[in-house]
Protein backbone atom coordinates (compact mmCIF):
# COMPACT_ATOMS: atom_id res chain seq x y z
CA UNK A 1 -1.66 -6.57 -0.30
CA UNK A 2 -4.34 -9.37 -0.16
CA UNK A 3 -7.87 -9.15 -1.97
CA UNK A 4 -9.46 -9.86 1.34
CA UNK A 5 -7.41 -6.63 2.96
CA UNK A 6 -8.09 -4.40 -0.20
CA UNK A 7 -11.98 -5.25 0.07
CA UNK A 8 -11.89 -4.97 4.16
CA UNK A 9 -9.79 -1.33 3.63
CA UNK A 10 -12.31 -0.19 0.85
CA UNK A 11 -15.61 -1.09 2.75
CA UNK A 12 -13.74 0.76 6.11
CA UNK A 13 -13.36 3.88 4.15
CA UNK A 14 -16.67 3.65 2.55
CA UNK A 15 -18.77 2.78 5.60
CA UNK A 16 -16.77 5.49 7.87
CA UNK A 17 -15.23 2.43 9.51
CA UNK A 18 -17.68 -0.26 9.45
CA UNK A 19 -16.77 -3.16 7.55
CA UNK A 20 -18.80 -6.91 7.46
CA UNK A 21 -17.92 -10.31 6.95
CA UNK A 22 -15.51 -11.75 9.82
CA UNK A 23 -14.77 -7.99 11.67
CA UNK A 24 -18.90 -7.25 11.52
CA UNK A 25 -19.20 -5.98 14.89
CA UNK A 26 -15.70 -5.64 16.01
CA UNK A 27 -13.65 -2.44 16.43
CA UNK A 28 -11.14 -1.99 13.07
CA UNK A 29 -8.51 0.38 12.73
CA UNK A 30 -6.50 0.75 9.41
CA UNK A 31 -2.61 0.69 10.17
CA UNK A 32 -0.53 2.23 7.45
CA UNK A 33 3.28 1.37 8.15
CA UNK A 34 6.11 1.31 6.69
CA UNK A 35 7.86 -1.76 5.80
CA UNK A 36 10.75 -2.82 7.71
CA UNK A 37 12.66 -3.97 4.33
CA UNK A 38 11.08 -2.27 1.07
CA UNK A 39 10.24 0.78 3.05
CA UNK A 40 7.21 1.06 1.28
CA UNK A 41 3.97 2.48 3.04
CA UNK A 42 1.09 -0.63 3.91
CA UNK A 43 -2.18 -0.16 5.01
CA UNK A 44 -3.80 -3.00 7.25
CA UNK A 45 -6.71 -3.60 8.62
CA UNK A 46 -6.49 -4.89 12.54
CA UNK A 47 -8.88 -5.37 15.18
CA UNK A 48 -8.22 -2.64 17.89
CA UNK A 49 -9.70 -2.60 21.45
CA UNK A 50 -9.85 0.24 23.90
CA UNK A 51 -8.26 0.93 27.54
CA UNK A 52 -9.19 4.40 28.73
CA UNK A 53 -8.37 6.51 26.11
CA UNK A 54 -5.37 4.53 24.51
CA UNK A 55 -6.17 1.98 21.40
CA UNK A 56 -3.92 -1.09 21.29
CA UNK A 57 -3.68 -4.17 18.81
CA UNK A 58 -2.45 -7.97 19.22
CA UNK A 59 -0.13 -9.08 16.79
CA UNK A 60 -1.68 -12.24 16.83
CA UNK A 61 -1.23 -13.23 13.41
CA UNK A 62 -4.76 -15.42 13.78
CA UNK A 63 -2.93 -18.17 15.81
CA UNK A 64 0.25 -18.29 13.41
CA UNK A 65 3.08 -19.45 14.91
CA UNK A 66 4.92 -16.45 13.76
CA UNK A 67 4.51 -12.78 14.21
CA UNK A 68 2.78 -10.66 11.73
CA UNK A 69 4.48 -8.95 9.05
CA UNK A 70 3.05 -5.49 10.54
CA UNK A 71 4.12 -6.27 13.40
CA UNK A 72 7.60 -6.52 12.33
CA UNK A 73 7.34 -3.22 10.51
CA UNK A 74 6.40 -1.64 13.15
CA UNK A 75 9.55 -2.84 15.61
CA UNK A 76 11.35 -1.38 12.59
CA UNK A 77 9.55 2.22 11.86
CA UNK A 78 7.18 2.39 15.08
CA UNK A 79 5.67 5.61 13.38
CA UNK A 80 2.35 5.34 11.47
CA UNK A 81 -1.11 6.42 10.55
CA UNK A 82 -3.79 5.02 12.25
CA UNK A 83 -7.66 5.34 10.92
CA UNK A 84 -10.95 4.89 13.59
CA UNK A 85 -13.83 5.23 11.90
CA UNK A 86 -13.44 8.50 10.38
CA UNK A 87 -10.64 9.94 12.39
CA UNK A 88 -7.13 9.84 11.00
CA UNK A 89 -3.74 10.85 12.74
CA UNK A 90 -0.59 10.25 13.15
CA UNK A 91 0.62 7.55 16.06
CA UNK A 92 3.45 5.64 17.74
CA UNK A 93 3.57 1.89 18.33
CA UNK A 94 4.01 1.07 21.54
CA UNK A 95 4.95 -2.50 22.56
CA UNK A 96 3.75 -3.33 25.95
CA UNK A 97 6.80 -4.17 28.01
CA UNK A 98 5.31 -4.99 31.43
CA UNK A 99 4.31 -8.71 31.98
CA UNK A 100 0.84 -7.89 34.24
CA UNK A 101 0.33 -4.87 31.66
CA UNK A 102 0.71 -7.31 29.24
CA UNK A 103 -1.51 -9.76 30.27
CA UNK A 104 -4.15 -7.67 31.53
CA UNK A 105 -4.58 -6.24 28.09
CA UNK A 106 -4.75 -9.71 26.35
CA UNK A 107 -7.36 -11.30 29.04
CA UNK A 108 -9.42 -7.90 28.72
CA UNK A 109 -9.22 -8.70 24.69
CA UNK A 110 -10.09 -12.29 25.37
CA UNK A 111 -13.10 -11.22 27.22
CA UNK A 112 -14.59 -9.05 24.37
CA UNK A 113 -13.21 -11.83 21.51
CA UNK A 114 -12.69 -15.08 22.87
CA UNK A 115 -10.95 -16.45 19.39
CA UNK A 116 -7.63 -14.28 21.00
CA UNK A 117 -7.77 -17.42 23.51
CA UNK A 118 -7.72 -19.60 20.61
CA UNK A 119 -4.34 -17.75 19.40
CA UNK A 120 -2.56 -17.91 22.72
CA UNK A 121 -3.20 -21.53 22.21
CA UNK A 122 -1.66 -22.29 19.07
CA UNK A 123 0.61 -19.85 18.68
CA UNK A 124 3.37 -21.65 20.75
CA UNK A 125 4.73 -17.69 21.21
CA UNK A 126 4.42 -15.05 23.81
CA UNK A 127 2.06 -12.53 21.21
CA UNK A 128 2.49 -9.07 21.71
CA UNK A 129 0.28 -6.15 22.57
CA UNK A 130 0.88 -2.67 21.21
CA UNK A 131 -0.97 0.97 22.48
CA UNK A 132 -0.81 3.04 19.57
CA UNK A 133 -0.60 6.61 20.84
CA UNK A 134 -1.72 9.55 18.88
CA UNK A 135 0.98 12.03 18.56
């Protein structure tokens, strides 16, 4: 895991899930997955948005023209544990399937974050949306 993550996970769990720097004011959820290869457990920290009552994530990889390596894990082992602010429990990864669903979702991100536009940009890749639903 990264400094930067280690620092953004520790200040999350300190700050019952407020954290500065680049997320200051955005909605961060910790991801802990298990990887797809090693099979060992890896905590993450994403920005989440909301859509009712379901939280979702982009696996936009900041623009990268590749998928993120949670992202990946969780095609692999779609089970995980999910921290909001002080709330912990245990989720499923759900990619969104439906085009419109799909799109809806990102544009709706987009509004609150316009850097996601940015990604779609340079990404030169369809980037996909997840709900993570508590189980």
């Amino acid at each position: 895991m990264s400094d930067f993550n280690t620092q953004v996970i520790e200040e999350f769990r300190a700050n019952s899930g407020k954290v500065g720097g680049p997320f200051e004011g955005a909605n961060v959820v910790l991801m802990t997955v298990v990887g797809a290869k090693s099979g060992a457990e890896r905590t993450t920290p994403v920005v989440y948005f909301q859509d009712g009552e379901r939280i979702y994530v982009i696996a936009s990889a900041g623009g990268s023209t590749k998928h993120p390596a949670w992202y990946h894990n969780l095609v692999a082992h779609p089970e995980l544990t999910v921290e909001v602010g002080t709330d912990k429990y245990q989720a499923r990864a759900v990619p969104v399937a439906d085009d419109g669903e799909r799109d809806r979702l990102y544009a709706n991100a987009v509004a609150q974050m316009p850097g996601f536009g940015e990604y779609e940009k340079t990404a030169n890749r369809r980037i996909p949306v997840l709900h993570l639903d508590r189980v």
